[in-house]
C-alpha atoms as a PDB file:
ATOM      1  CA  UNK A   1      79.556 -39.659-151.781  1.00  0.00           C
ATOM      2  CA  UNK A   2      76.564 -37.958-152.719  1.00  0.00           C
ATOM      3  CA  UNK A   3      76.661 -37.209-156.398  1.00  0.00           C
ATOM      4  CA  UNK A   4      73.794 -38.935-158.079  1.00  0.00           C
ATOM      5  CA  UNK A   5      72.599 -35.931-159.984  1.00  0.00           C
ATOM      6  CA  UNK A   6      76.380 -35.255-161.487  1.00  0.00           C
ATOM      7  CA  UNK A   7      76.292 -37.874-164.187  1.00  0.00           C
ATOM      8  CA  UNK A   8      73.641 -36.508-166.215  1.00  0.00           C
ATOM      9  CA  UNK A   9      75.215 -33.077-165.885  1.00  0.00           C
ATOM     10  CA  UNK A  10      77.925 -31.252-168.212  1.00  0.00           C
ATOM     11  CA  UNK A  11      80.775 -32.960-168.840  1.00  0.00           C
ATOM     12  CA  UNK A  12      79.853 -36.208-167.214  1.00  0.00           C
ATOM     13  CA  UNK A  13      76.559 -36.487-169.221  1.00  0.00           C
ATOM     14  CA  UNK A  14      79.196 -36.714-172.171  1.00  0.00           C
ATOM     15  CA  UNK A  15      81.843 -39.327-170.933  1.00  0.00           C
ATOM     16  CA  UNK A  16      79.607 -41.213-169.167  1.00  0.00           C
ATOM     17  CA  UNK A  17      77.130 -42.421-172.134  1.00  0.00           C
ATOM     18  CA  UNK A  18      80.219 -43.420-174.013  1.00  0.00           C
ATOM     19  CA  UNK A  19      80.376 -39.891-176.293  1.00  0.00           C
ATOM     20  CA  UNK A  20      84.123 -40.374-177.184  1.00  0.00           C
ATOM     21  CA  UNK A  21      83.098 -37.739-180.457  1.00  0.00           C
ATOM     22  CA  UNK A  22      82.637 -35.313-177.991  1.00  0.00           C
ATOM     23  CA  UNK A  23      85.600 -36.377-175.350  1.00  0.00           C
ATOM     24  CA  UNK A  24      87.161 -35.221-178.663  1.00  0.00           C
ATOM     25  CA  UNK A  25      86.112 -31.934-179.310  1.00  0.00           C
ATOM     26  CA  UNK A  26      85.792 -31.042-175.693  1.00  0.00           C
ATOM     27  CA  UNK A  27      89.837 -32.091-175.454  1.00  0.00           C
ATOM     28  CA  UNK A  28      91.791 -31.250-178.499  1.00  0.00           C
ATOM     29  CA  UNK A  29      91.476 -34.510-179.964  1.00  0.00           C
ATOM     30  CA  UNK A  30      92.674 -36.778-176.981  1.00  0.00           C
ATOM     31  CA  UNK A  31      89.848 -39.294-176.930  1.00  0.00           C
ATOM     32  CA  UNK A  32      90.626 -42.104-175.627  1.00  0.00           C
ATOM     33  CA  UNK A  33      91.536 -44.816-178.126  1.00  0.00           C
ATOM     34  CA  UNK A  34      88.686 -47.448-177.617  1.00  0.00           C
ATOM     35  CA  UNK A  35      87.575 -47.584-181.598  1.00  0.00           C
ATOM     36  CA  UNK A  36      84.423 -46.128-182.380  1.00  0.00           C
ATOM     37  CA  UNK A  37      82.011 -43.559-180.611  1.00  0.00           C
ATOM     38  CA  UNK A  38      79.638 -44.685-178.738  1.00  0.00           C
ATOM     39  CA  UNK A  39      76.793 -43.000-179.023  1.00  0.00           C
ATOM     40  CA  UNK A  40      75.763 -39.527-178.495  1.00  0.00           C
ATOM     41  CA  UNK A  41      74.773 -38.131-174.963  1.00  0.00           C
ATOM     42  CA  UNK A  42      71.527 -36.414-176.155  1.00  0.00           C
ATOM     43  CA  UNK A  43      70.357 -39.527-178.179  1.00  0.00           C
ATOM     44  CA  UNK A  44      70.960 -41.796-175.181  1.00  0.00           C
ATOM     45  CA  UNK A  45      69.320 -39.452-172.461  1.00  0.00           C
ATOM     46  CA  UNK A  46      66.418 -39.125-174.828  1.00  0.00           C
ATOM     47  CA  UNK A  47      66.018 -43.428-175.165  1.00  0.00           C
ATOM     48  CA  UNK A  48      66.914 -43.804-171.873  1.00  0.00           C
ATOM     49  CA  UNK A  49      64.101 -41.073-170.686  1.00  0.00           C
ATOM     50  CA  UNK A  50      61.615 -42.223-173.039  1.00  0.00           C
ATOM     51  CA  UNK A  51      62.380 -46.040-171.797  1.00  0.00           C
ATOM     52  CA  UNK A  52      63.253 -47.075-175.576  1.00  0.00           C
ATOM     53  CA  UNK A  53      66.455 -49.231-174.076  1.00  0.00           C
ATOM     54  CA  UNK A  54      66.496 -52.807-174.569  1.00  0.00           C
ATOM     55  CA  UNK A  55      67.879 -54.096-171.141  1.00  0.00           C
ATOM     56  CA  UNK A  56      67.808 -57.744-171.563  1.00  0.00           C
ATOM     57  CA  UNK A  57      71.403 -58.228-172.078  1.00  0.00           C
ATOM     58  CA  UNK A  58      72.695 -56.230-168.633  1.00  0.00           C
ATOM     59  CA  UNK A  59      72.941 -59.593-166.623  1.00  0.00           C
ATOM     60  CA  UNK A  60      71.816 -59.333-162.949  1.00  0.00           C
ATOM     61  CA  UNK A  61      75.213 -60.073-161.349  1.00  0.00           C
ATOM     62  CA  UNK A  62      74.215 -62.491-158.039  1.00  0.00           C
ATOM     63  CA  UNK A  63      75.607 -64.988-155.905  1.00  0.00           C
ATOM     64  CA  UNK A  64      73.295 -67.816-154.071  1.00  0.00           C
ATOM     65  CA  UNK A  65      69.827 -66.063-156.222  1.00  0.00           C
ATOM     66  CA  UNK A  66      68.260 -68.951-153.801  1.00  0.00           C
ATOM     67  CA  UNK A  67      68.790 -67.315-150.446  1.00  0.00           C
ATOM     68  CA  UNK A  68      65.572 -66.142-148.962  1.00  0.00           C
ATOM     69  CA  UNK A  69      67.522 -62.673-147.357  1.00  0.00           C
ATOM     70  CA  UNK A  70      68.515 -60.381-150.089  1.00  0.00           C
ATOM     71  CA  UNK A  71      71.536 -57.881-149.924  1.00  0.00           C
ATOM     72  CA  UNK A  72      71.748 -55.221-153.003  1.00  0.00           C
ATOM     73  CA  UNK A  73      74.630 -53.513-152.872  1.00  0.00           C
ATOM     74  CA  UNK A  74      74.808 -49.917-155.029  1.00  0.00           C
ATOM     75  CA  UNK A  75      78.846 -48.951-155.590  1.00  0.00           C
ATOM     76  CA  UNK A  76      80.677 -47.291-157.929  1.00  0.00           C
ATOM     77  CA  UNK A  77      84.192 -48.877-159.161  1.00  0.00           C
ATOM     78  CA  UNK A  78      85.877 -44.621-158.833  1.00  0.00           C
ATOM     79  CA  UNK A  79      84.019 -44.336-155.486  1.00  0.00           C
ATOM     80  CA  UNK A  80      86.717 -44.246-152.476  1.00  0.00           C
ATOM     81  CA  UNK A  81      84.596 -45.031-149.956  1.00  0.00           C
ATOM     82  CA  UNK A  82      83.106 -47.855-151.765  1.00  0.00           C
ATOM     83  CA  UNK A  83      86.641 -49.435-152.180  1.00  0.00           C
ATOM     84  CA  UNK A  84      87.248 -48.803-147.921  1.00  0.00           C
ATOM     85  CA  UNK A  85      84.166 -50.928-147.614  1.00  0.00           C
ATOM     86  CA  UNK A  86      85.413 -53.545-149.818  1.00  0.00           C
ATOM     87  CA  UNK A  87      88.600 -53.800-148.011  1.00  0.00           C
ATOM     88  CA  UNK A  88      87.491 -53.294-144.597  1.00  0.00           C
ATOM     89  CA  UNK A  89      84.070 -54.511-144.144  1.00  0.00           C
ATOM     90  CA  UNK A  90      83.064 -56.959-147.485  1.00  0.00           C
ATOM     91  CA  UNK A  91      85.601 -59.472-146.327  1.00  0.00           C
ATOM     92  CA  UNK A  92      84.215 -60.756-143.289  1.00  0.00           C
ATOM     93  CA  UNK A  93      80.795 -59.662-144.496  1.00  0.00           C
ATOM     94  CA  UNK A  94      81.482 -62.008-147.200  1.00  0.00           C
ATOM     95  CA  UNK A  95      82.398 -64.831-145.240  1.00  0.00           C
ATOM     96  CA  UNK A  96      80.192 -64.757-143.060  1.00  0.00           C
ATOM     97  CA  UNK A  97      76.746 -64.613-144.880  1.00  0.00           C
ATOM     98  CA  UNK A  98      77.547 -64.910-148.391  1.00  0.00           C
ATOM     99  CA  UNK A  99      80.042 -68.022-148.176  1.00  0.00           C
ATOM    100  CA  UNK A 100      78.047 -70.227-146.269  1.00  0.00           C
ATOM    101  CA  UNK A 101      74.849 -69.748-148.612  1.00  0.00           C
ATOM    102  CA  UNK A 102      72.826 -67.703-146.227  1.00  0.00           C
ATOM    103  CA  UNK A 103      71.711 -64.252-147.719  1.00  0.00           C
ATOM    104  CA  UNK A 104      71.667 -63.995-151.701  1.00  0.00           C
ATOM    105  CA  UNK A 105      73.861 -60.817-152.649  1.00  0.00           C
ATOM    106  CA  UNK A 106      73.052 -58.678-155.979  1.00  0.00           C
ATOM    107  CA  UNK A 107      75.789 -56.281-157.052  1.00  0.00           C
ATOM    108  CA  UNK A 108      74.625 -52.842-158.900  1.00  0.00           C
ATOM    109  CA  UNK A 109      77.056 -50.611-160.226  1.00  0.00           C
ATOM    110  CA  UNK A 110      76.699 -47.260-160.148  1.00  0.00           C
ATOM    111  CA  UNK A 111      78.014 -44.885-163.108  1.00  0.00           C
ATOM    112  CA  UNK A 112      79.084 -41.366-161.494  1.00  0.00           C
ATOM    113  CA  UNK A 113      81.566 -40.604-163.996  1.00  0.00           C
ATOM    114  CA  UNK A 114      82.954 -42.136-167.455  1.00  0.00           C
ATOM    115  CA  UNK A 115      85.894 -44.400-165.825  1.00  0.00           C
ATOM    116  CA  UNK A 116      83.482 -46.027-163.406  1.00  0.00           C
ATOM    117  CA  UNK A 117      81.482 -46.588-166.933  1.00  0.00           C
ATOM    118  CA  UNK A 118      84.359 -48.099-168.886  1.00  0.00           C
ATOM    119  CA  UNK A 119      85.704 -50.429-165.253  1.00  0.00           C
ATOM    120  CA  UNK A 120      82.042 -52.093-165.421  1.00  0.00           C
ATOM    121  CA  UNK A 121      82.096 -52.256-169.256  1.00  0.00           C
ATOM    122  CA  UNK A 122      85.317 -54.311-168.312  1.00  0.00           C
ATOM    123  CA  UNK A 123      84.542 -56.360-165.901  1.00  0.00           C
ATOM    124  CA  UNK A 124      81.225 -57.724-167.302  1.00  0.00           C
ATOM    125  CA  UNK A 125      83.351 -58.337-170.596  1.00  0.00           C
ATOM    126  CA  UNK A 126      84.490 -61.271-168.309  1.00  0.00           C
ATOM    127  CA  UNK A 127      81.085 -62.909-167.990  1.00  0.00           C
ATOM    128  CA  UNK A 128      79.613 -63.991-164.905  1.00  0.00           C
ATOM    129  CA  UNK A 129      82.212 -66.492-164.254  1.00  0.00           C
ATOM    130  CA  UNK A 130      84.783 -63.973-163.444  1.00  0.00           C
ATOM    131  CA  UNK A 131      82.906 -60.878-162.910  1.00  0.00           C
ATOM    132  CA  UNK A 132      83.433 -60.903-159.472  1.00  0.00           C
ATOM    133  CA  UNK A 133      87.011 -61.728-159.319  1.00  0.00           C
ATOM    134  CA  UNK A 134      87.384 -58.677-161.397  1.00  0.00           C
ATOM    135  CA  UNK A 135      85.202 -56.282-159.130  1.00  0.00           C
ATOM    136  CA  UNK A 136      88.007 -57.450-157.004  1.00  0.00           C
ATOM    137  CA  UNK A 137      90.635 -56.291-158.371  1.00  0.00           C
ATOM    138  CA  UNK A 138      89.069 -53.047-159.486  1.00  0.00           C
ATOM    139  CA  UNK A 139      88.465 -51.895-156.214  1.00  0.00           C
ATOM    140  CA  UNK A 140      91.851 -53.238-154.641  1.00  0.00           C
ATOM    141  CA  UNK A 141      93.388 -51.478-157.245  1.00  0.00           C
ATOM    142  CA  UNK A 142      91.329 -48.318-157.378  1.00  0.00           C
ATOM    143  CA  UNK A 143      94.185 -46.431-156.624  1.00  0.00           C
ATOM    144  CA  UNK A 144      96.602 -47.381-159.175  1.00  0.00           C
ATOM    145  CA  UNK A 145      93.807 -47.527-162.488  1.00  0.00           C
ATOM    146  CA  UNK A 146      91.783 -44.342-161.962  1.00  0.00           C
ATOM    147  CA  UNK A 147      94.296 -41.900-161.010  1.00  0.00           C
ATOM    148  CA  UNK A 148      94.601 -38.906-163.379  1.00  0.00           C
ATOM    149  CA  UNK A 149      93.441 -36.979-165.567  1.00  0.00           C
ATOM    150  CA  UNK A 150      94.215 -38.571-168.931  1.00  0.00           C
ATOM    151  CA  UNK A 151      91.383 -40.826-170.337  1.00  0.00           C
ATOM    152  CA  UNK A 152      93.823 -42.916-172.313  1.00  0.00           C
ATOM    153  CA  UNK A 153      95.710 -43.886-169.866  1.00  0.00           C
ATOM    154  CA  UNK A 154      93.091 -45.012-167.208  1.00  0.00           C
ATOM    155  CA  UNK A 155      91.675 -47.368-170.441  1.00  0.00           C
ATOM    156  CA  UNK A 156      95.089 -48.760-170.863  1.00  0.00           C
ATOM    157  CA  UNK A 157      95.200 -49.393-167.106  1.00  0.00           C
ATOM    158  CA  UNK A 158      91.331 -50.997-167.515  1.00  0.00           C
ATOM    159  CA  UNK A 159      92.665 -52.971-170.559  1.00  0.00           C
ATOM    160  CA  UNK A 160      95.686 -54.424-168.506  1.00  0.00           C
ATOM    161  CA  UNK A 161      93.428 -55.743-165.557  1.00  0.00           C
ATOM    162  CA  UNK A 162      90.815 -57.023-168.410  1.00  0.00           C
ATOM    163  CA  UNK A 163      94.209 -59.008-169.666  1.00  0.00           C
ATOM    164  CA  UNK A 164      95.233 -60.001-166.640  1.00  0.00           C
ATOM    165  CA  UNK A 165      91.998 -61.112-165.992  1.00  0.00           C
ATOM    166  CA  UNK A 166      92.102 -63.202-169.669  1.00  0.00           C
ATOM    167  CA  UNK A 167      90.673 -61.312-171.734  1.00  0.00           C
ATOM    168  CA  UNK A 168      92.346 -60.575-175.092  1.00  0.00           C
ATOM    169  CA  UNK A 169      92.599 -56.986-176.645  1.00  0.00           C
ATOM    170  CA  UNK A 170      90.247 -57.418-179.456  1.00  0.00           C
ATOM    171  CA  UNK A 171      87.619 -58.711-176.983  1.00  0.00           C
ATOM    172  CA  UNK A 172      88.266 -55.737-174.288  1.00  0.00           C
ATOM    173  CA  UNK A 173      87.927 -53.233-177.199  1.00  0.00           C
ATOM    174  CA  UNK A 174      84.704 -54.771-178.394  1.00  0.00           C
ATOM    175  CA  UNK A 175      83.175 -54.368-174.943  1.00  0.00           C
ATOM    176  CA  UNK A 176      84.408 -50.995-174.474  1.00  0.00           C
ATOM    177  CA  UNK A 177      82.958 -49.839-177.546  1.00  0.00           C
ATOM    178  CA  UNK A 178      79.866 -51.363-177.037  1.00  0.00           C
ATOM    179  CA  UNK A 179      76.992 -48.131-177.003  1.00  0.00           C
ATOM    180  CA  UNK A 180      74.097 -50.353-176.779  1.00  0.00           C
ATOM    181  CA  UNK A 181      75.075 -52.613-173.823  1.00  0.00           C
ATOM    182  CA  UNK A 182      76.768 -49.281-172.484  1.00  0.00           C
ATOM    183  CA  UNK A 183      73.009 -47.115-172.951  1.00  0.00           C
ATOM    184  CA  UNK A 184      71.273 -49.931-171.213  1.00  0.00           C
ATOM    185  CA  UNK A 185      73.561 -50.383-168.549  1.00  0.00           C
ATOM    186  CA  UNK A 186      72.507 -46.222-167.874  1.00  0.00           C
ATOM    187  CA  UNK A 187      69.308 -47.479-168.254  1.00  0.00           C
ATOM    188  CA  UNK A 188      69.450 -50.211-165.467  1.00  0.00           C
ATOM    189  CA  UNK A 189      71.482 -48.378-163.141  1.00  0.00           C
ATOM    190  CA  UNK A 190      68.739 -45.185-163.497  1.00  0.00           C
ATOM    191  CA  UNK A 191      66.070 -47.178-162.620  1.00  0.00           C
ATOM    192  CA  UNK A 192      68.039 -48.856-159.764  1.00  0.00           C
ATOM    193  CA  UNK A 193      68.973 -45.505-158.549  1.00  0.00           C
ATOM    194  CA  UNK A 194      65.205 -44.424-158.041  1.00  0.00           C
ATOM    195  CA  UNK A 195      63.156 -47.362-157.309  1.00  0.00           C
ATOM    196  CA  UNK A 196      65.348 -47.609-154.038  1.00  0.00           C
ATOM    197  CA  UNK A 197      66.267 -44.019-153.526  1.00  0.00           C
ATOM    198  CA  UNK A 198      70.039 -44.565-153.489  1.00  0.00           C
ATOM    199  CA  UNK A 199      71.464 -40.787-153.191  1.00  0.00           C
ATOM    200  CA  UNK A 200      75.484 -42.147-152.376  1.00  0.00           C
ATOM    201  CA  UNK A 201      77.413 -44.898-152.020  1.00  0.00           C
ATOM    202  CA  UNK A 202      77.992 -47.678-151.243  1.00  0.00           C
ATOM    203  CA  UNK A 203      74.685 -47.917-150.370  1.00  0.00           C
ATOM    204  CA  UNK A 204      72.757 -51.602-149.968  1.00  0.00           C
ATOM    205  CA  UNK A 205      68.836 -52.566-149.889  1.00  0.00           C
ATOM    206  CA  UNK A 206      68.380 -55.509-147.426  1.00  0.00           C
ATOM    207  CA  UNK A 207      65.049 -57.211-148.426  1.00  0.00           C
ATOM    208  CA  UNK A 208      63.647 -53.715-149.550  1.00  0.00           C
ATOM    209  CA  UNK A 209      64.694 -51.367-147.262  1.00  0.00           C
ATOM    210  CA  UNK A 210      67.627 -48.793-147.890  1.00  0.00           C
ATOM    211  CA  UNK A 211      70.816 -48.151-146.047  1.00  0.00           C
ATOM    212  CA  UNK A 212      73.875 -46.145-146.068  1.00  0.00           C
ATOM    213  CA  UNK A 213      77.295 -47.828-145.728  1.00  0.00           C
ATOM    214  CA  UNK A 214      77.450 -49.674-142.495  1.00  0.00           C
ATOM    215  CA  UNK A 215      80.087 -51.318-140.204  1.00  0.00           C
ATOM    216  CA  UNK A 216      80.263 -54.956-139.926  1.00  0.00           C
ATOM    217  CA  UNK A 217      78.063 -54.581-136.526  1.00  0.00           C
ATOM    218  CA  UNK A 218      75.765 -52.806-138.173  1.00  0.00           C
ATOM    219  CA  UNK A 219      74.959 -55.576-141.272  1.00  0.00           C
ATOM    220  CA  UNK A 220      74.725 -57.923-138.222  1.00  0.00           C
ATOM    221  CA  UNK A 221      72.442 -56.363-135.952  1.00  0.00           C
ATOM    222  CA  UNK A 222      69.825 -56.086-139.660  1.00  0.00           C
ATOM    223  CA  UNK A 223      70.887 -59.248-141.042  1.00  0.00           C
ATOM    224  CA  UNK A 224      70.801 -61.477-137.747  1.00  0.00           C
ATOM    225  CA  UNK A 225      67.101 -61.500-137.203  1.00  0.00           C
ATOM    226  CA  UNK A 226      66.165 -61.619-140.573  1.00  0.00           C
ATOM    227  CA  UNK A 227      67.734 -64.671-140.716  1.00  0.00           C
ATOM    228  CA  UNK A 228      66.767 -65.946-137.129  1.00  0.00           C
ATOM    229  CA  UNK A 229      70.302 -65.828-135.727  1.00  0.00           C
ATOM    230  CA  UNK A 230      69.020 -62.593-133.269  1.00  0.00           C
END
């Protein structure tokens, strides 16, 4: 999935920065209902090109930060091939370098379109404790959540994992309507984006260097010697 330039363009520009005014006009008046708007997409491109975006409170999601071997891993929560990799590859991937302590894995979401927006707005509502869990369940659910065309339904689907996940309404609606955690978060992933030249995804950085999605092999054959298991 190669769409990197697509989110700042058109109709995605708008959804994606949270610009429910304009979901609005743009649709007859079928926003989705998540409280107030956001903010506007030309205010936030402008901050986030001028670098005018506080970013202290988008929380580097990690497990083991101590491992000397990083893994960055660049996905999008709407991206089908990033939820093949998470049910084909990421388990055993998982167990076998992340589980027993060995490489330090960062998780950076990538913002293609406005639901893949409003799924991370959802699962970091959870904290750090259950962040993960809830990437889960966004991706093994991909299917079911993101399907369609109507906005409000794919945020009542979002609000019903953020439940399930224990989250009460009042709190999911605060963090979807959140326009200055939501323009950082653009901010972040932006910078993310070009400091490592991610052009699809998944895509991961292993200790600097940037891959496309690989096979389980393929993680072992970079990870292995880095690690002095080769």
């Amino acid at each position: 999935m190669n769409r990197r330039s697509f989110l700042l363009s058109g109709v995605a520009a708008v959804v994606a920065i949270g610009g429910y005014g304009a979901w609005t006009r743009l649709n007859g008046g079928n926003a989705p209902a998540l409280g107030s708007t956001l903010i506007e997409p030309s205010a936030a491109h402008a901050q986030t090109t001028e670098g005018q975006v506080d970013t202290s409170r988008v929380t580097e999601m990690v497990i083991n930060p101590d491992a000397e071997v990083t893994l960055m891993e660049f996905a999008s929560f709407t991206c089908p091939h990033c939820a093949n990799f998470h049910a084909t590859v990421w388990p055993q991937l998982k167990a076998e370098y992340i589980d027993t302590g060995l490489v330090k894995f960062v998780y950076r979401e990538v913002y293609f379109d406005a639901y893949g927006l409003w799924a991370a707005l959802v699962a970091r509502c959870g904290g750090e404790m259950r962040y993960f869990g809830i990437v889960d369940m966004l991706y093994d659910e991909q299917r079911e959540w993101a399907q369609g065309d109507d906005p409000n339904v794919v945020a009542d689907n979002l609000r019903r994992i953020g439940r399930r996940a224990g989250m009460t309404d009042d709190q999911l609606s605060e963090c979807l309507t959140d326009r200055d955690l939501a323009t950082a978060m653009m901010q972040v992933y932006q910078e993310g984006m070009t400091e490592y030249e991610v052009t699809g995804t998944p895509s991961f950085v292993i200790d600097g260097t940037t891959y496309s999605n690989m096979s389980m092999d393929e993680f072992r054959a970079i990870l292995d010697p880095l690690l002095n298991r080769g």
